[in-house]
N, C-alpha and C. Protein backbone atom coordinates (compact mmCIF):
# COMPACT_ATOMS: atom_id res chain seq x y z
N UNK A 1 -17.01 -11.95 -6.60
CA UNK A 1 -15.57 -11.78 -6.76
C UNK A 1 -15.05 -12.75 -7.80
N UNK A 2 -14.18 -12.41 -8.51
CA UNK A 2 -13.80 -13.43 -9.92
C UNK A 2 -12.57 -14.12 -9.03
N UNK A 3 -12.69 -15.26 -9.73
CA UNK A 3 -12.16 -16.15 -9.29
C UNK A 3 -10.43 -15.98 -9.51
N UNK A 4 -9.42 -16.43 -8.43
CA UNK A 4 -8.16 -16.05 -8.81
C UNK A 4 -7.53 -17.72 -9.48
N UNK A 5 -6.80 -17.11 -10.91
CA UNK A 5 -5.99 -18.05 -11.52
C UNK A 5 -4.95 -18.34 -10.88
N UNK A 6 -4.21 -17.22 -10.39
CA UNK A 6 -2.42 -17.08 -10.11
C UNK A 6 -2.86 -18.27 -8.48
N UNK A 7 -1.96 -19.39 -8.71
CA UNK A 7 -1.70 -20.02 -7.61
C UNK A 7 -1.56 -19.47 -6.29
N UNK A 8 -0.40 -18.45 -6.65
CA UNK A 8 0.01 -17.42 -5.24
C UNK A 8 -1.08 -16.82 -4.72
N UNK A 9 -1.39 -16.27 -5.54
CA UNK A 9 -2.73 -14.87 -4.90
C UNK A 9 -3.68 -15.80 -4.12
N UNK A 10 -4.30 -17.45 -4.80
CA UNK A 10 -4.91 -17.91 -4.17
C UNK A 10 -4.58 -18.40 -2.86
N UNK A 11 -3.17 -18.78 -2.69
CA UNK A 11 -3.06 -19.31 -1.73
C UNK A 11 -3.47 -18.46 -0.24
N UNK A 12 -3.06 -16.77 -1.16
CA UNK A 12 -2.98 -16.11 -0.05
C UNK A 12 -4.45 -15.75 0.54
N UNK A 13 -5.33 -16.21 -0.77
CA UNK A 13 -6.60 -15.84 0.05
C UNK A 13 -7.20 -16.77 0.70
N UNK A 14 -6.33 -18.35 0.94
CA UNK A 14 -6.93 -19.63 1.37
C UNK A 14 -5.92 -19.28 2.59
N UNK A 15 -5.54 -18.31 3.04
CA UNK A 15 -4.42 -18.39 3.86
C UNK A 15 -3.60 -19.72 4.20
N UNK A 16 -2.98 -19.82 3.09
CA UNK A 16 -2.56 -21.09 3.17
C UNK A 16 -1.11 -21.21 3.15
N UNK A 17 -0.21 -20.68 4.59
CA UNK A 17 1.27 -19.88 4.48
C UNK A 17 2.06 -21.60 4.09
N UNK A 18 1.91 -22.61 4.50
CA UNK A 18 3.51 -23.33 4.23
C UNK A 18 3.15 -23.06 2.21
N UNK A 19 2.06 -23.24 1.73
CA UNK A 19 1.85 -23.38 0.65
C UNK A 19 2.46 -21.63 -0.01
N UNK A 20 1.96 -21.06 0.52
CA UNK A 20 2.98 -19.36 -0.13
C UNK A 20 3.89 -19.36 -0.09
N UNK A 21 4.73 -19.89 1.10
CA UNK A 21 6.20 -20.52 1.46
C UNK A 21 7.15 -20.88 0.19
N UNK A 22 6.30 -21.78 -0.13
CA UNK A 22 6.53 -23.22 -1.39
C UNK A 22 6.80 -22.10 -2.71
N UNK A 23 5.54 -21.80 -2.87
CA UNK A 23 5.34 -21.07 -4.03
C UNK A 23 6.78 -19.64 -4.29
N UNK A 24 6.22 -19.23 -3.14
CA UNK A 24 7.47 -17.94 -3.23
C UNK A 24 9.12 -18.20 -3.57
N UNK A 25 9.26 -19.73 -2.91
CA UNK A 25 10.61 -20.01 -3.49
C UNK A 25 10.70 -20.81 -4.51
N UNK A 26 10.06 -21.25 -4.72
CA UNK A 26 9.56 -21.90 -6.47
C UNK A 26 10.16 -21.16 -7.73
N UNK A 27 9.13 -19.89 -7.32
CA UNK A 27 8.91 -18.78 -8.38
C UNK A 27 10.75 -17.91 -8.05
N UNK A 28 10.65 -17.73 -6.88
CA UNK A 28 12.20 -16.85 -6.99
C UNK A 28 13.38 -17.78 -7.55
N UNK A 29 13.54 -19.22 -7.39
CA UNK A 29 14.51 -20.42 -8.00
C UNK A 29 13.96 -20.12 -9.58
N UNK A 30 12.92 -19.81 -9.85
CA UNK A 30 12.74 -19.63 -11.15
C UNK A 30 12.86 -18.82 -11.69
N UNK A 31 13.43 -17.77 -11.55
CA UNK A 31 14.05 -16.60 -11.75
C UNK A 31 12.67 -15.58 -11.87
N UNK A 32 11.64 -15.87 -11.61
CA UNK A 32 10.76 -14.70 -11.20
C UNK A 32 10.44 -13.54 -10.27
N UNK A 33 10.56 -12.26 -11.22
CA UNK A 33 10.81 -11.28 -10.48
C UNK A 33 10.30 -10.64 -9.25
N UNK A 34 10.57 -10.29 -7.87
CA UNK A 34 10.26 -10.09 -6.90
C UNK A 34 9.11 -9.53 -6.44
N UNK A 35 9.26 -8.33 -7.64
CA UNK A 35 8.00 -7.36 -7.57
C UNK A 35 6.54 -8.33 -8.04
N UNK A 36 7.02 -8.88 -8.69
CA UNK A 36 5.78 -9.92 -9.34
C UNK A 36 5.04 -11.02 -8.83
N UNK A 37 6.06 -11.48 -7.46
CA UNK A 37 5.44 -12.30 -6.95
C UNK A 37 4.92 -11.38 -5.76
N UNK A 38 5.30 -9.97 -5.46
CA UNK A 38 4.39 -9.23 -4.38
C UNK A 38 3.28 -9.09 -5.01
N UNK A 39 3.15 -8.51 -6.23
CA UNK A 39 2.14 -8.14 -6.98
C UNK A 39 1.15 -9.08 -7.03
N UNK A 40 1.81 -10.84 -7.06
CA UNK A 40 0.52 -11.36 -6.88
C UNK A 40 0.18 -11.82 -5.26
N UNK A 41 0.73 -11.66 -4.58
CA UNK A 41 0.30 -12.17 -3.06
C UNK A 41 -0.80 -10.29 -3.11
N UNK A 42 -0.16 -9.18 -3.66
CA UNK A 42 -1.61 -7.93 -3.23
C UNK A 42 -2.80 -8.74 -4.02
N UNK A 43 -2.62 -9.24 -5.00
CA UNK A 43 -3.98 -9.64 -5.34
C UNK A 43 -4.66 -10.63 -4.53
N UNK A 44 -4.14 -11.32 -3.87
CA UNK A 44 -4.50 -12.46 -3.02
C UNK A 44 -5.56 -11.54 -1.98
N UNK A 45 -4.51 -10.35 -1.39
CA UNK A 45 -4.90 -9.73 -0.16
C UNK A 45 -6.17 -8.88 -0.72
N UNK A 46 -6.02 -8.44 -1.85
CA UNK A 46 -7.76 -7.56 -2.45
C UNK A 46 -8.79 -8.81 -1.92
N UNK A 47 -8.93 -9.86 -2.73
CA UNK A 47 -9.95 -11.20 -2.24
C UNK A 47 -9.63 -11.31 -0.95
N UNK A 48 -9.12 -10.93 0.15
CA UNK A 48 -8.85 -11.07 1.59
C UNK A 48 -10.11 -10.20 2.02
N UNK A 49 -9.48 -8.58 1.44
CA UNK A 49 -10.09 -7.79 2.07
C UNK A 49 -11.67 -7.60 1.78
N UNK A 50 -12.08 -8.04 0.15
CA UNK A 50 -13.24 -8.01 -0.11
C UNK A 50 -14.41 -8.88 0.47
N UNK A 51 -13.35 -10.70 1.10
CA UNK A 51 -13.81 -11.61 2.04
C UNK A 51 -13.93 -10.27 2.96
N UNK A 52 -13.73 -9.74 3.79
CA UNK A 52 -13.70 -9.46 5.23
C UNK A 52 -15.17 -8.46 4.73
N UNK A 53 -14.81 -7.58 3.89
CA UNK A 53 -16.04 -6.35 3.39
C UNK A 53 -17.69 -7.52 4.01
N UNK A 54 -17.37 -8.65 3.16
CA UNK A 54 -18.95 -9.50 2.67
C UNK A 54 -19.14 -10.14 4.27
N UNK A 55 -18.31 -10.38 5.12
CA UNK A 55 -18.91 -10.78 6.27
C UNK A 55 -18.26 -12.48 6.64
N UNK A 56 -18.02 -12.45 5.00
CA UNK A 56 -16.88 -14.27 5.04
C UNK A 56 -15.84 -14.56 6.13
N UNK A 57 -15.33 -13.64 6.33
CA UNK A 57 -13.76 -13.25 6.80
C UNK A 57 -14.25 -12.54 7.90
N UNK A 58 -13.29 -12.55 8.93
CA UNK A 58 -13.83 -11.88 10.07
C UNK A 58 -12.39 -11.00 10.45
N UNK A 59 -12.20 -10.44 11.33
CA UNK A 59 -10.90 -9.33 11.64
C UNK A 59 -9.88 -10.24 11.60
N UNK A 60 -9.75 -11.58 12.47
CA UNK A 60 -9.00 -12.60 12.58
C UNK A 60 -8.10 -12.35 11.11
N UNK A 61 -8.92 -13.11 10.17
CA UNK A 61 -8.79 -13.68 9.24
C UNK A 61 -7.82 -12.29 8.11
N UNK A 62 -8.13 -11.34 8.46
CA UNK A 62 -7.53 -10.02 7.66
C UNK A 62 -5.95 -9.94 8.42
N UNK A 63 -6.22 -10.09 9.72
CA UNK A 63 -4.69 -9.75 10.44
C UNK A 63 -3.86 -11.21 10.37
N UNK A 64 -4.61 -12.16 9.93
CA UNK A 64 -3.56 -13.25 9.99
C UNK A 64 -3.23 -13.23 8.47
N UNK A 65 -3.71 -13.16 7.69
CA UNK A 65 -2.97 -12.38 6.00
C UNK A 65 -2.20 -11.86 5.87
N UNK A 66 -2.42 -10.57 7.04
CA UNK A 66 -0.89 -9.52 6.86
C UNK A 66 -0.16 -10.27 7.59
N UNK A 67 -0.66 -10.90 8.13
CA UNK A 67 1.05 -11.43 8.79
C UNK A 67 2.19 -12.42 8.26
N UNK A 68 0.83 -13.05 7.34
CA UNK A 68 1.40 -13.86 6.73
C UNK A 68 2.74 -13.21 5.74
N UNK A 69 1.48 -12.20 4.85
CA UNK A 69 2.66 -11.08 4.54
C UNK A 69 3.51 -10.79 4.54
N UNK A 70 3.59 -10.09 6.00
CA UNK A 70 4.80 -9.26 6.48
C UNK A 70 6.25 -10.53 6.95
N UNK A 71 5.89 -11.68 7.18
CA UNK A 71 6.83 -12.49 7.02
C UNK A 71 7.32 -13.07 5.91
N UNK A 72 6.48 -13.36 4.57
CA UNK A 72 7.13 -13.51 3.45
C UNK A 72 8.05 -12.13 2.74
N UNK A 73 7.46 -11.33 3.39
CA UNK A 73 8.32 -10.03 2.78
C UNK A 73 9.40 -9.46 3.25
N UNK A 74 9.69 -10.19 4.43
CA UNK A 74 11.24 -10.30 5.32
C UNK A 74 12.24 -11.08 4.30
N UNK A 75 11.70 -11.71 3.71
CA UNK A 75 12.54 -12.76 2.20
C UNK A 75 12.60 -11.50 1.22
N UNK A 76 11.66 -11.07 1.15
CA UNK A 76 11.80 -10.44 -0.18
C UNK A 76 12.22 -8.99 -0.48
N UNK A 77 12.42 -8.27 1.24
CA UNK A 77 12.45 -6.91 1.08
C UNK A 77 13.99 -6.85 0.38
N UNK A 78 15.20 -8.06 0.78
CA UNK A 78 16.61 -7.69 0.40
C UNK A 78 16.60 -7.39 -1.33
N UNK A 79 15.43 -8.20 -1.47
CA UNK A 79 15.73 -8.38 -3.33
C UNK A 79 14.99 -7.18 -3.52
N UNK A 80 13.95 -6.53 -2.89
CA UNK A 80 13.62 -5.37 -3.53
C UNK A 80 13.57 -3.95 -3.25
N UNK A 81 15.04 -3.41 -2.12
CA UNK A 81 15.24 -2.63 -1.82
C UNK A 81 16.32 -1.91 -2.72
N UNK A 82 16.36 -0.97 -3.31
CA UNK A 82 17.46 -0.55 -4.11
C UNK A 82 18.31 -0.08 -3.25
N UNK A 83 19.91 0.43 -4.18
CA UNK A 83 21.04 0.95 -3.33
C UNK A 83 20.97 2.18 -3.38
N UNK A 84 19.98 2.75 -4.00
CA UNK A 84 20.37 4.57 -4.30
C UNK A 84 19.96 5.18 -2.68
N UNK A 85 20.82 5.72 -1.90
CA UNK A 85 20.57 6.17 -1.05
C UNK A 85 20.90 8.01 -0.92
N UNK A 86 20.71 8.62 -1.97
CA UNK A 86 20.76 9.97 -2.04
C UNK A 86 19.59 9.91 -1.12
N UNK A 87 19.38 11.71 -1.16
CA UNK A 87 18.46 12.35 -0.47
C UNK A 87 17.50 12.66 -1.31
N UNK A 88 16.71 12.78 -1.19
CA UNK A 88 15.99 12.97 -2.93
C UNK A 88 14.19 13.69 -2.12
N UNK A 89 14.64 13.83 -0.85
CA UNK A 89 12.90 15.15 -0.57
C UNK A 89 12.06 14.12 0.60
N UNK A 90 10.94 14.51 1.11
CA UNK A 90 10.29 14.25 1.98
C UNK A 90 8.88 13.89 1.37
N UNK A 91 8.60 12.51 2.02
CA UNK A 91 7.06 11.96 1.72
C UNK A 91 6.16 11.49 2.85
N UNK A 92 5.35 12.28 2.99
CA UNK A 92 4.19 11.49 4.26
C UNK A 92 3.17 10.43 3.85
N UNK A 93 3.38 9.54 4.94
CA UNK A 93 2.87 7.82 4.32
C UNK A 93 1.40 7.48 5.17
N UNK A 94 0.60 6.96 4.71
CA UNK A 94 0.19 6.30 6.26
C UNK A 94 -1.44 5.75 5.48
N UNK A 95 -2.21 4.66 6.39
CA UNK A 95 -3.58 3.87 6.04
C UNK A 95 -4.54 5.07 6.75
N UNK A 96 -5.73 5.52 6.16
CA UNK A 96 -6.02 6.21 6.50
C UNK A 96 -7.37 5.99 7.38
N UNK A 97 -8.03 6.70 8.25
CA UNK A 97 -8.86 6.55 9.01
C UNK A 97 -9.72 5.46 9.09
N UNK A 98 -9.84 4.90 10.19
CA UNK A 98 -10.91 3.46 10.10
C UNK A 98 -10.02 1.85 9.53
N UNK A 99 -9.47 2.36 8.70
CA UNK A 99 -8.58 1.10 7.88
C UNK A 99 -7.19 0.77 8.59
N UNK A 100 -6.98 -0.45 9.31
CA UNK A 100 -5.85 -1.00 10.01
C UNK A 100 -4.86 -1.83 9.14
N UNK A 101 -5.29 -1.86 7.68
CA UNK A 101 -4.23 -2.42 6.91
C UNK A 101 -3.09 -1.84 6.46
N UNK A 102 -2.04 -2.53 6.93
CA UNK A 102 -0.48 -1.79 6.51
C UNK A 102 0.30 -2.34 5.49
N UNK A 103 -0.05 -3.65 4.60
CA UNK A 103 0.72 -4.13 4.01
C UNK A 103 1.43 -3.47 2.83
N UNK A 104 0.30 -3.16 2.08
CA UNK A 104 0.41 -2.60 1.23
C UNK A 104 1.44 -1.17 1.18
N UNK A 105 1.42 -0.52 2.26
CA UNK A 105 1.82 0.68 2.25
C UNK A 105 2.76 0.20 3.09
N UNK A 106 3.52 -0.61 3.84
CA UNK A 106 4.84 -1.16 4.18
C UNK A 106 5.66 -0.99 2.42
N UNK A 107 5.31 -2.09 1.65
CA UNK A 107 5.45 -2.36 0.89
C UNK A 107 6.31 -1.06 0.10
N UNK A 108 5.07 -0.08 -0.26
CA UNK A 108 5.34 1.39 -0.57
C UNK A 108 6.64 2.31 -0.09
N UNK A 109 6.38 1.89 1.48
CA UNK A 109 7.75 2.68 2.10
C UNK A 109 8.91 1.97 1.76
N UNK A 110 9.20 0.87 1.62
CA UNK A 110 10.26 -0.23 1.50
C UNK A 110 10.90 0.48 0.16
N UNK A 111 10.14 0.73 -0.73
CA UNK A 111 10.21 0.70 -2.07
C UNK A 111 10.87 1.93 -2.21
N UNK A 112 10.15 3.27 -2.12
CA UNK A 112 10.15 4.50 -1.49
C UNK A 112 11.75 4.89 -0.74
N UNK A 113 12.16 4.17 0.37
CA UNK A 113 13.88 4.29 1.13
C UNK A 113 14.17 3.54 0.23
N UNK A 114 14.38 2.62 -0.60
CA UNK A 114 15.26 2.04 -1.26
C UNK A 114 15.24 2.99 -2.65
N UNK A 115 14.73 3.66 -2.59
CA UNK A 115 14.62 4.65 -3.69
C UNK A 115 15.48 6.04 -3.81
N UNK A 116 15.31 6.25 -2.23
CA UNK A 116 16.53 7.35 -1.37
C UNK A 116 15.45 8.62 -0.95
N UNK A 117 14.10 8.55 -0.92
CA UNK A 117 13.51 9.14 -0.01
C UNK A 117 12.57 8.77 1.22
N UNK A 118 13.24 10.32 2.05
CA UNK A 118 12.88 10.07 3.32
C UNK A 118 11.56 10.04 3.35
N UNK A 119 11.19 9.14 4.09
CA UNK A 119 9.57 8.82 4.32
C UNK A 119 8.87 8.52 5.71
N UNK A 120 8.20 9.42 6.23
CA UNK A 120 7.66 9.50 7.31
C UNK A 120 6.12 8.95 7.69
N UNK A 121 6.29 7.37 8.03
CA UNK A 121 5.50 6.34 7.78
C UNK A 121 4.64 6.71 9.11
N UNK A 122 3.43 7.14 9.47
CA UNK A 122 2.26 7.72 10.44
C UNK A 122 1.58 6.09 10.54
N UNK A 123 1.67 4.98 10.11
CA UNK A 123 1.34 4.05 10.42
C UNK A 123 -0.38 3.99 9.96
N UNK A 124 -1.17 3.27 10.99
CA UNK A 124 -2.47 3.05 10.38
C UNK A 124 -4.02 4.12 11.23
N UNK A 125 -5.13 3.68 10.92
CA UNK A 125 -5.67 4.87 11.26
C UNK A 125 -5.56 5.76 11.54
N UNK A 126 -5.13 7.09 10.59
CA UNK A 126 -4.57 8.39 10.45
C UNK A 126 -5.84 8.89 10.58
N UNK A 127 -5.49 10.10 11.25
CA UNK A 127 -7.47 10.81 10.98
C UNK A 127 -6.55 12.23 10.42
N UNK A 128 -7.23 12.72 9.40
CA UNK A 128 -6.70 13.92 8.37
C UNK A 128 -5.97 14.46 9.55
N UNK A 129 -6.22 15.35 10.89
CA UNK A 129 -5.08 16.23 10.70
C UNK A 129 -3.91 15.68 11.87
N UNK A 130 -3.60 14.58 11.64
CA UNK A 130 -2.17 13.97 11.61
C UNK A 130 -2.02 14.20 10.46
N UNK A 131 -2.13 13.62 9.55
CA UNK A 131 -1.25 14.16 7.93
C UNK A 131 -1.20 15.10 8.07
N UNK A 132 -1.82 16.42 7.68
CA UNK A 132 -1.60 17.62 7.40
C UNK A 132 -0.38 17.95 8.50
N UNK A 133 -1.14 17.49 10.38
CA UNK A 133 0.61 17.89 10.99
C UNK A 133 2.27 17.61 10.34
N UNK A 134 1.79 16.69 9.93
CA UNK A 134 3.24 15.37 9.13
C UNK A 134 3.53 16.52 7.96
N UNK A 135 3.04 17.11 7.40
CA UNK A 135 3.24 17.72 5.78
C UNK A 135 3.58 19.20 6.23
N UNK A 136 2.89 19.31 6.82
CA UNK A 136 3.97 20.94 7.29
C UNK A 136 5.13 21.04 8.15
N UNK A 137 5.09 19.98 8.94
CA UNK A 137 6.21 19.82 9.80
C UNK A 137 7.99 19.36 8.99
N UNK A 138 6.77 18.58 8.11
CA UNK A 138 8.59 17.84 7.07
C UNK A 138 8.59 18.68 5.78
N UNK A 139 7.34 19.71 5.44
CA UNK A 139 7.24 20.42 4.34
C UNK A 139 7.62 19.38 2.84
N UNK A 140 6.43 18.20 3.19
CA UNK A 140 6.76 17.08 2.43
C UNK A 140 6.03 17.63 1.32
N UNK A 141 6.75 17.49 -0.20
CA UNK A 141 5.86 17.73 -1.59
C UNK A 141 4.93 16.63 -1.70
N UNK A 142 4.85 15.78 -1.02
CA UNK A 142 3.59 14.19 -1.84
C UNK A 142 3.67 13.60 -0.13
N UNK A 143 1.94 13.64 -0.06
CA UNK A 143 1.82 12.42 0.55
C UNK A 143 0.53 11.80 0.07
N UNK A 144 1.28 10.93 0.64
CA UNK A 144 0.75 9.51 0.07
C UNK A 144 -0.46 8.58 0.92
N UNK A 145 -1.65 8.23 0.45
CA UNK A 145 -2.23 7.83 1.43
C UNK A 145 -3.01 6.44 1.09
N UNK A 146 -2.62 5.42 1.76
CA UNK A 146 -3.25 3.69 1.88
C UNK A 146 -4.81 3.48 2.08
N UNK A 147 -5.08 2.57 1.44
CA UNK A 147 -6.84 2.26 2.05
C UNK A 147 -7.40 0.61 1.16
N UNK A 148 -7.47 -0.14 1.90
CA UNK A 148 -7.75 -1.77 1.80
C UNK A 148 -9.17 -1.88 1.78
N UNK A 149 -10.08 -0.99 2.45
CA UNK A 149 -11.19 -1.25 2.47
C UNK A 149 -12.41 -0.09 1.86
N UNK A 150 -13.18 -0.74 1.08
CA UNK A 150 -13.98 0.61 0.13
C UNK A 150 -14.94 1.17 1.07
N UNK A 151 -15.09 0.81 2.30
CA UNK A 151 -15.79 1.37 3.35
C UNK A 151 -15.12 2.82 3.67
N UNK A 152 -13.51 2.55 3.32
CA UNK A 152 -12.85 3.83 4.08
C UNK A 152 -12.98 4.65 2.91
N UNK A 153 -13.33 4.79 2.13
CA UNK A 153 -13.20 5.75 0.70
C UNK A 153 -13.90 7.11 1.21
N UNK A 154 -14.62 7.34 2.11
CA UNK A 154 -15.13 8.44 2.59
C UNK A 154 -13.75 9.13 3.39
N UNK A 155 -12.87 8.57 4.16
CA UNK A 155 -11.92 8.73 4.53
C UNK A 155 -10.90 9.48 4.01
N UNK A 156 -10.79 8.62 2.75
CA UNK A 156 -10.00 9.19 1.67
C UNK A 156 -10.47 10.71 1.11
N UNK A 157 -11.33 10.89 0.81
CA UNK A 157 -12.33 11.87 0.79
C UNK A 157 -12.15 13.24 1.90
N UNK A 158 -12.56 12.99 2.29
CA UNK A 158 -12.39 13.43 3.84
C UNK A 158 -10.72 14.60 4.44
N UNK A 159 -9.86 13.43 4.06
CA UNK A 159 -8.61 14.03 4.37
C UNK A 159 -7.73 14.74 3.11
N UNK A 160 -8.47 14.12 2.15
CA UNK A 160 -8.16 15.14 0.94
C UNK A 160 -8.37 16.90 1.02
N UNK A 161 -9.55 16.82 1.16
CA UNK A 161 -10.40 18.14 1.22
C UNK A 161 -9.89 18.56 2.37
N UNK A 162 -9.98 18.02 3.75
CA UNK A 162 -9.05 18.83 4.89
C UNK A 162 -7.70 19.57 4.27
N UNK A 163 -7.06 18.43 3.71
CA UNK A 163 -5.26 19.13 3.10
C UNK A 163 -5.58 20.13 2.20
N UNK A 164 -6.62 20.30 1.31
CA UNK A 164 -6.61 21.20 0.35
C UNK A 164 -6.80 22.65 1.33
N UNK A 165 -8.08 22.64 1.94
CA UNK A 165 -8.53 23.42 3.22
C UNK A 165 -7.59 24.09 3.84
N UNK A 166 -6.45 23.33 3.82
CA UNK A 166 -5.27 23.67 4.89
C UNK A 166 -4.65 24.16 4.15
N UNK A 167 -4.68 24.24 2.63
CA UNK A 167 -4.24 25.25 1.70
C UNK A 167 -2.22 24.79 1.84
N UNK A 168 -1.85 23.40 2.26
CA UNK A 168 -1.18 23.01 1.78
C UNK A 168 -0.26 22.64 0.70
N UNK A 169 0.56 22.83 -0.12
CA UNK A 169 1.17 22.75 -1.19
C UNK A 169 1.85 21.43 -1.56
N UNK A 170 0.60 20.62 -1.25
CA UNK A 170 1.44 18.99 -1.42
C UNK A 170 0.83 18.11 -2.48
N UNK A 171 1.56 17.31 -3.05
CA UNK A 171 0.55 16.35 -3.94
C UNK A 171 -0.07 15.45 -3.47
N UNK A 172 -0.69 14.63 -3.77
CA UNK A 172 -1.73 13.49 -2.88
C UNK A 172 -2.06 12.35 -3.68
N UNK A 173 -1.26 11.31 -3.35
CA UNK A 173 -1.38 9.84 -4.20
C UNK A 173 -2.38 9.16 -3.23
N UNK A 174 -3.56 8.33 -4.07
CA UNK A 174 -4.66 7.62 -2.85
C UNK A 174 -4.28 6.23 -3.39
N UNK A 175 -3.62 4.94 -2.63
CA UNK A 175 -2.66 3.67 -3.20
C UNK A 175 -3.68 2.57 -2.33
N UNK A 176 -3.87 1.86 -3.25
CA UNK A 176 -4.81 0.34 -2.63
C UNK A 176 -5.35 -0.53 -3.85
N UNK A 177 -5.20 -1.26 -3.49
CA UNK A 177 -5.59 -2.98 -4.30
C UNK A 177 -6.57 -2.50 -5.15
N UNK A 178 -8.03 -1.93 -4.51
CA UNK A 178 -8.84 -1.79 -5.65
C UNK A 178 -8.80 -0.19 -6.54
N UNK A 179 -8.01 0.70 -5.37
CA UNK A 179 -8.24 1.96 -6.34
C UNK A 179 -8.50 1.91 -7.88
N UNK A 180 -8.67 2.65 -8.14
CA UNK A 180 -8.58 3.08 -9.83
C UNK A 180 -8.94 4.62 -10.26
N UNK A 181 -9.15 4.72 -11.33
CA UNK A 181 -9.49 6.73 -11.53
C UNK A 181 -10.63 7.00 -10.85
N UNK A 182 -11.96 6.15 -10.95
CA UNK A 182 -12.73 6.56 -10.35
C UNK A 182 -12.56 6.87 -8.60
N UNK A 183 -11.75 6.60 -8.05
CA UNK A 183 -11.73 6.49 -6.50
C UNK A 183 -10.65 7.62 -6.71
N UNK A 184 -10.09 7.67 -7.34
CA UNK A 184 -8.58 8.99 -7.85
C UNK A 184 -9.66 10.53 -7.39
N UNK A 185 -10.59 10.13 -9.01
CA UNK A 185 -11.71 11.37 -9.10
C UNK A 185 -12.54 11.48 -7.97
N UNK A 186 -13.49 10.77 -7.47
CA UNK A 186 -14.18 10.78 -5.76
C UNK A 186 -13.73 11.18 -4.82
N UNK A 187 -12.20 11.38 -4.52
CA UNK A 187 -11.84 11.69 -3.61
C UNK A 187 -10.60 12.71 -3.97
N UNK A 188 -10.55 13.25 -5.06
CA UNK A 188 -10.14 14.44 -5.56
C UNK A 188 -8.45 14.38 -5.39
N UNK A 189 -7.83 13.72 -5.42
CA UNK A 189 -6.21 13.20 -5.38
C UNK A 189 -5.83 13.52 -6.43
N UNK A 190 -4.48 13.74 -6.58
CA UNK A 190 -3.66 13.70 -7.57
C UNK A 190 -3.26 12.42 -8.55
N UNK A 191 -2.93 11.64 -7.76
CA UNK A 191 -2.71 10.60 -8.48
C UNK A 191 -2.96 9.25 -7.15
N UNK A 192 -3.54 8.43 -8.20
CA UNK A 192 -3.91 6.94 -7.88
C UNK A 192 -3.11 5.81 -8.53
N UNK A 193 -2.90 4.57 -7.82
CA UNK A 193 -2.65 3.46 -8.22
C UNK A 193 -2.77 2.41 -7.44
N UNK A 194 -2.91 0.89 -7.55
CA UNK A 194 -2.84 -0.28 -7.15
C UNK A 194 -2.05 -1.35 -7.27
N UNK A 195 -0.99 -0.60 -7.99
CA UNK A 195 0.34 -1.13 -7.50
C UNK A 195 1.48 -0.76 -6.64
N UNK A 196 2.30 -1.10 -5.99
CA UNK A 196 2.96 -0.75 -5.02
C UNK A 196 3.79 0.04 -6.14
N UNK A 197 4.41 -0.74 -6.97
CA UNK A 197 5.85 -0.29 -7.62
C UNK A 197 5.43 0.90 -8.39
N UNK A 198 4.48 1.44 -8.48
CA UNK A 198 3.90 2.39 -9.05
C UNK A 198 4.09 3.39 -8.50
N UNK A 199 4.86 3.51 -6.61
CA UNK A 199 5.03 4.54 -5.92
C UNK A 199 5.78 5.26 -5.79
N UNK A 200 7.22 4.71 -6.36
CA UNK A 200 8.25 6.04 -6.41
C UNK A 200 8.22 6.15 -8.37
N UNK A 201 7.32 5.40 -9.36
CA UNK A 201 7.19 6.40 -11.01
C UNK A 201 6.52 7.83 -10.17
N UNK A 202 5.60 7.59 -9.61
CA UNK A 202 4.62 9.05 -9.01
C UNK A 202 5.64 9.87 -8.21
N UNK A 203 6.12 9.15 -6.84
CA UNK A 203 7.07 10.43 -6.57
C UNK A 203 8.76 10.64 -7.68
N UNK A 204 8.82 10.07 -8.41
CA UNK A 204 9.91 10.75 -9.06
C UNK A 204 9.22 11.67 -10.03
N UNK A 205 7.91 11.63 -10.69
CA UNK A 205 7.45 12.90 -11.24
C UNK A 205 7.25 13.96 -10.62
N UNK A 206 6.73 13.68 -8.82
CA UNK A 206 6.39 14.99 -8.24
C UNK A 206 7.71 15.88 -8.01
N UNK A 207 8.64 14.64 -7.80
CA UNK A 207 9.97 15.89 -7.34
C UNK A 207 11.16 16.16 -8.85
């Protein structure tokens, strides 16, 4: 694993919360932008999750990250929720089978309602046909699906090909720290990314 420069990201992979604490209000007194300091605490959490993959890190050590997380992002959700609250269509959310990480895809939904669509967050270990129930039921155009760990990429896989199967009419974003095209192409999605803020450029093209 290459070594992390960004202070933040490291801290987050030394789980080292008064020190993210520090940093996070450092950087926001410094007029650094919100999204940027999430962007680097996900990089922190990729070296989290890739610790946990190698055997370094144990379950402990993954759920006390997100938590760390999910409490620095109680600071940060006010600064990065927008005001547009139109209606703007239906999106099904959720971490998909085997994988208990939600941060990332919290993150997504946050982003997503502050954006002004409704989003129907299925939470974590989804097994394909919960989604597919979720997508015909809300007749959602895009859902969207989380994954922290490259173990679950079969997963991803998996519930793709079910939704197609199901002859569904939805788009399919696959969103996580390490994705990239190749994990896009493997698991036959529409669109991929590994940034959060990257989630409503994709759904404002689908709708």
């Amino acid at each position: 694993m290459a070594t992390l420069t960004d202070a933040l990201a490291k801290a987050v992979l030394d789980l080292e919360e008064g020190k993210i604490k520090q940093l996070v209000e450092e950087r926001l007194a410094a007029g650094v932008s919100p999204m940027e300091i999430v962007n680097s605490m996900q990089e922190g959490m990729t070296g989290v999750g890739n610790l946990f993959e190698t055997g370094e890190y144990f379950l402990s050590e993954l759920i006390m990250a997100g938590e760390i997380m999910k409490e620095t992002m109680v600071k940060l959700e006010p600064l990065l929720t927008g005001t547009n609250q139109d209606y703007k269509g239906n999106i099904v959310i959720g971490t998909v089978k085997g994988d208990i990480h939600d941060l990332g895809k919290d993150i997504v939904v946050m982003l997503l309602k502050g954006a002004g669509y409704n989003v129907i967050d299925l939470g974590v270990d989804v097994p394909p046909e919960k989604f597919i129930a979720a997508v015909k039921e809300h007749q959602a155009p895009l859902l969207a699906m989380s994954v922290l760990l490259t173990a679950c990429q079969e997963s991803v896989k998996d519930t793709v090909l079910a939704v197609k199967e199901a002859g569904l009419d939805t788009k399919i974003l696959v969103g996580g720290n390490y994705v990239d095209e190749k994990v896009r192409e493997y698991s036959g999605a529409d669109y991929s990314t590994n940034l959060a803020s990257d989630g409503v450029k994709i759904a404002e093209a689908v709708f």
